[in-house]
Protein backbone atom coordinates (compact mmCIF):
# COMPACT_ATOMS: atom_id res chain seq x y z
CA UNK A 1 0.00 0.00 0.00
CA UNK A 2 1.28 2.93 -0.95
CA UNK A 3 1.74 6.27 1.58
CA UNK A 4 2.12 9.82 1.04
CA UNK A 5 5.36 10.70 1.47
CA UNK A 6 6.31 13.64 4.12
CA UNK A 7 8.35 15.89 4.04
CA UNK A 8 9.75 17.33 7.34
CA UNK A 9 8.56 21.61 6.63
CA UNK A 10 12.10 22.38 8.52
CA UNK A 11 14.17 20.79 5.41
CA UNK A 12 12.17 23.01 2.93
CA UNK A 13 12.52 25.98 4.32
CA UNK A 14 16.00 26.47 3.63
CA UNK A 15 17.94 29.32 2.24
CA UNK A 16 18.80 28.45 -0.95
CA UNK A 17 19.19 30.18 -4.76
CA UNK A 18 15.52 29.36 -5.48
CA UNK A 19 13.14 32.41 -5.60
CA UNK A 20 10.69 32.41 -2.64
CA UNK A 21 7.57 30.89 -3.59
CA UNK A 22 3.61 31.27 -3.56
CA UNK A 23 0.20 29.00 -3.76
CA UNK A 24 -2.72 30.91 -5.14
CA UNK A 25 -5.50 29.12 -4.47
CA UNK A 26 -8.48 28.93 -7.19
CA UNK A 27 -10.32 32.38 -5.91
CA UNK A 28 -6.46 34.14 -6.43
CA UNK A 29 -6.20 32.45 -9.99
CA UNK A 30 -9.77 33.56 -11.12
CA UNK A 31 -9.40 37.11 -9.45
CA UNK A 32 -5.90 37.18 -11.29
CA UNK A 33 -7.01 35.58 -14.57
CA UNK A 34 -10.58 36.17 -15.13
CA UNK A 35 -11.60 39.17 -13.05
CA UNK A 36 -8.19 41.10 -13.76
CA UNK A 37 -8.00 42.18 -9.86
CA UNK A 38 -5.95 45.22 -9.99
CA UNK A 39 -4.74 43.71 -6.78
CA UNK A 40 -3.31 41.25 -9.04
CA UNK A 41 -1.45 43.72 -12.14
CA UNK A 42 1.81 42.79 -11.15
CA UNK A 43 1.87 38.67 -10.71
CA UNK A 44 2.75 38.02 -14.46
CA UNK A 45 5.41 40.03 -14.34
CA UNK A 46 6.76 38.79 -10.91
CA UNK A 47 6.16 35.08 -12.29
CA UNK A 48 7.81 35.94 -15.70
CA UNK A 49 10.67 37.55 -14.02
CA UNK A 50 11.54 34.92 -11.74
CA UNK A 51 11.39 36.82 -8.51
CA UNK A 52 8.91 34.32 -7.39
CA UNK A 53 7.47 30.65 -8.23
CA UNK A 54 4.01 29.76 -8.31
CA UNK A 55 3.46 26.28 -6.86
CA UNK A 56 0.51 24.22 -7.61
CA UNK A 57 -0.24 20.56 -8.42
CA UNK A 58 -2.85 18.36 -10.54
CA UNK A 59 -5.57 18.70 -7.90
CA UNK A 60 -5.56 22.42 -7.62
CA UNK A 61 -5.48 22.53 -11.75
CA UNK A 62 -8.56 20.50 -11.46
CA UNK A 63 -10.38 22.07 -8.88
CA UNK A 64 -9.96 25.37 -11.25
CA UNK A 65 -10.87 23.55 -14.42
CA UNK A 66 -13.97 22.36 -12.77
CA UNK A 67 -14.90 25.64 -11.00
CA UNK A 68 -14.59 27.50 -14.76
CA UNK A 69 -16.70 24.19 -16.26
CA UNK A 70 -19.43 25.59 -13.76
CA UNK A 71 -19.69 28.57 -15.08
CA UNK A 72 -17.86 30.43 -12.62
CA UNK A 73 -16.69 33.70 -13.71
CA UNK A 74 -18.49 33.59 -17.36
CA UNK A 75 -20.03 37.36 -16.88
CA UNK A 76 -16.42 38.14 -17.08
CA UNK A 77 -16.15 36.91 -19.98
CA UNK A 78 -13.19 35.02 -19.25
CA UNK A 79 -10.15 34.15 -22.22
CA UNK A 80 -9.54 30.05 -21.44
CA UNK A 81 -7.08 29.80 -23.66
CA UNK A 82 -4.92 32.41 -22.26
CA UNK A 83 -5.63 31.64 -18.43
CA UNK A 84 -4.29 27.81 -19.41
CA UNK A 85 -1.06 29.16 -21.30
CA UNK A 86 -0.24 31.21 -18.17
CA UNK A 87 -1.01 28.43 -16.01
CA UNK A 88 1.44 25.82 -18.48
CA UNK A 89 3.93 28.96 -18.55
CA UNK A 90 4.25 30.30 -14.66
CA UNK A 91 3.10 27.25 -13.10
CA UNK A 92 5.90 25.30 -10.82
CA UNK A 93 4.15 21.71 -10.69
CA UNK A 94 4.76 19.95 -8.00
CA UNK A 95 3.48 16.59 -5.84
CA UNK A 96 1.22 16.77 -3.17
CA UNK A 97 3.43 16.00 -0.10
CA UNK A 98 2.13 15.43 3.36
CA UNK A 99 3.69 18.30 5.74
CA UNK A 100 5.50 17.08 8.92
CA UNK A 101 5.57 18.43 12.67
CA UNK A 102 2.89 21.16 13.52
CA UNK A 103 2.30 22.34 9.77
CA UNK A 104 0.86 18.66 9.39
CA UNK A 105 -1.42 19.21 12.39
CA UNK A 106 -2.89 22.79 10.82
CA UNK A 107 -6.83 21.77 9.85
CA UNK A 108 -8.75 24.08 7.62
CA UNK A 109 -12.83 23.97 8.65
CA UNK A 110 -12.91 23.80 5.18
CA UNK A 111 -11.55 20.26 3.83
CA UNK A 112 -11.83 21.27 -0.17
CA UNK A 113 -9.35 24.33 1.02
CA UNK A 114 -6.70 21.70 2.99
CA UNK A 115 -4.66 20.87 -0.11
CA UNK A 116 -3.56 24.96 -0.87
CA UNK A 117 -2.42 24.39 3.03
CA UNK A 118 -0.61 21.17 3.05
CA UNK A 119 1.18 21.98 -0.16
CA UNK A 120 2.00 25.48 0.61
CA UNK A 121 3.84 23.79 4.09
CA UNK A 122 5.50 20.95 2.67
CA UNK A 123 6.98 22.84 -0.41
CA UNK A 124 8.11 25.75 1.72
CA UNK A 125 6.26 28.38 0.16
CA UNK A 126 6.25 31.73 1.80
CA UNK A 127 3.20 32.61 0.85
CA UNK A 128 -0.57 31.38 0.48
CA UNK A 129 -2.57 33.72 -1.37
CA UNK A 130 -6.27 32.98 -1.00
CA UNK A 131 -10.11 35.26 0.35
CA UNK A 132 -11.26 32.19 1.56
CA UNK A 133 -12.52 33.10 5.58
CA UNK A 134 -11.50 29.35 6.27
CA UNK A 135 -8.26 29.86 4.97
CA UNK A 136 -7.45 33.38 6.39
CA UNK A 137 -8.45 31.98 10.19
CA UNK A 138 -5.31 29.85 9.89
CA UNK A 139 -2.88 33.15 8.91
CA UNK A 140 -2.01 33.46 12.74
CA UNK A 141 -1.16 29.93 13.30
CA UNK A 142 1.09 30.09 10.41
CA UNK A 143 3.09 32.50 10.58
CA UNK A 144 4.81 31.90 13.15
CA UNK A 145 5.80 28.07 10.82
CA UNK A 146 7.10 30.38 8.21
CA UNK A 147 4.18 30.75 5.98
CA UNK A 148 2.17 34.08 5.55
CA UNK A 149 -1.57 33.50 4.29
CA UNK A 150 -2.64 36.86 2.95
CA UNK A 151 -5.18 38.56 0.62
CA UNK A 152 -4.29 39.16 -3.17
CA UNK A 153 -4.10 43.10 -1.42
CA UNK A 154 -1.73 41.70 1.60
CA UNK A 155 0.28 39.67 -0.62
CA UNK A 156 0.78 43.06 -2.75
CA UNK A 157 2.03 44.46 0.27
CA UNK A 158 3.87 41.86 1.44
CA UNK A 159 5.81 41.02 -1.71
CA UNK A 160 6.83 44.67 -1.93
CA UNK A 161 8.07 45.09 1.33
CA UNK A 162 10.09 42.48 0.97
CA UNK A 163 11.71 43.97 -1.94
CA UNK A 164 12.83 47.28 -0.68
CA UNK A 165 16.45 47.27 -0.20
């Protein structure tokens, strides 16, 4: 039978040349893709640059696909073809890994939300971008594990801050 794997959080959260990294979760992507969030102006070019990754894996492609297959966004009149080219060209794919220690332990009171949590944790990301309430509770807890859950507005703050010399 085969396990999850898990990935002690300490080990990932190393200094290293890799650019710091983020997980958008689906309502980031669509205010980002499809709503054009002016919170959101600068990710392409941050993403194209290489001053930051965007994480994600298979699940969290689906859960968009299927959100958009709803109808989700459609008003907006959304350009698929585009949104999946930026996805294919910014994306940093990676496995869904089990976190270790207390990041393993975080619960989100919403279960479809858990997988932007545990895969923000065990690939080190710094950030979780996400307006989910259930997500957002958890932005105390996790900070002090090395992981900042923010708004597509906080992460805009955040991200700059960091870049002042």
């Amino acid at each position: 039978m085969a396990s999850t794997p898990v990935l002690p959080v300490q080990l990932d959260r190393r200094v290293d040349a890799a650019p710091p990294a983020v997980v958008l979760d689906t309502n980031a992507v669509l205010d980002w893709l499809v709503f054009r969030h002016p919170s959101c102006a600068l990710w392409a070019s941050r993403f194209a640059g290489g001053s930051v990754r965007w994480l994600a894996d298979k699940a969290m492609q689906d859960e968009l696909s299927h959100v958009l297959g709803r109808g989700v966004g459609s008003g907006a009149a959304p350009d698929l073809p585009s949104l999946w080219m930026a996805w294919e060209q910014w994306v940093t794919p990676v496995a869904p890994l089990m976190p270790a220690g207390a990041a393993g332990r975080m619960r989100c009171s919403d279960a479809d939300d858990q997988k932007f949590i545990d895969l923000a944790f065990a690939h080190g990301a710094r950030w979780l971008v996400s307006r989910d309430r259930a997500v957002l509770k958890l932005a105390r807890r996790a900070r002090p594990l090395g992981l900042q859950i923010l708004t597509p507005e906080g992460w805009e703050a955040a991200f700059s801050a960091d870049r002042v010399p």
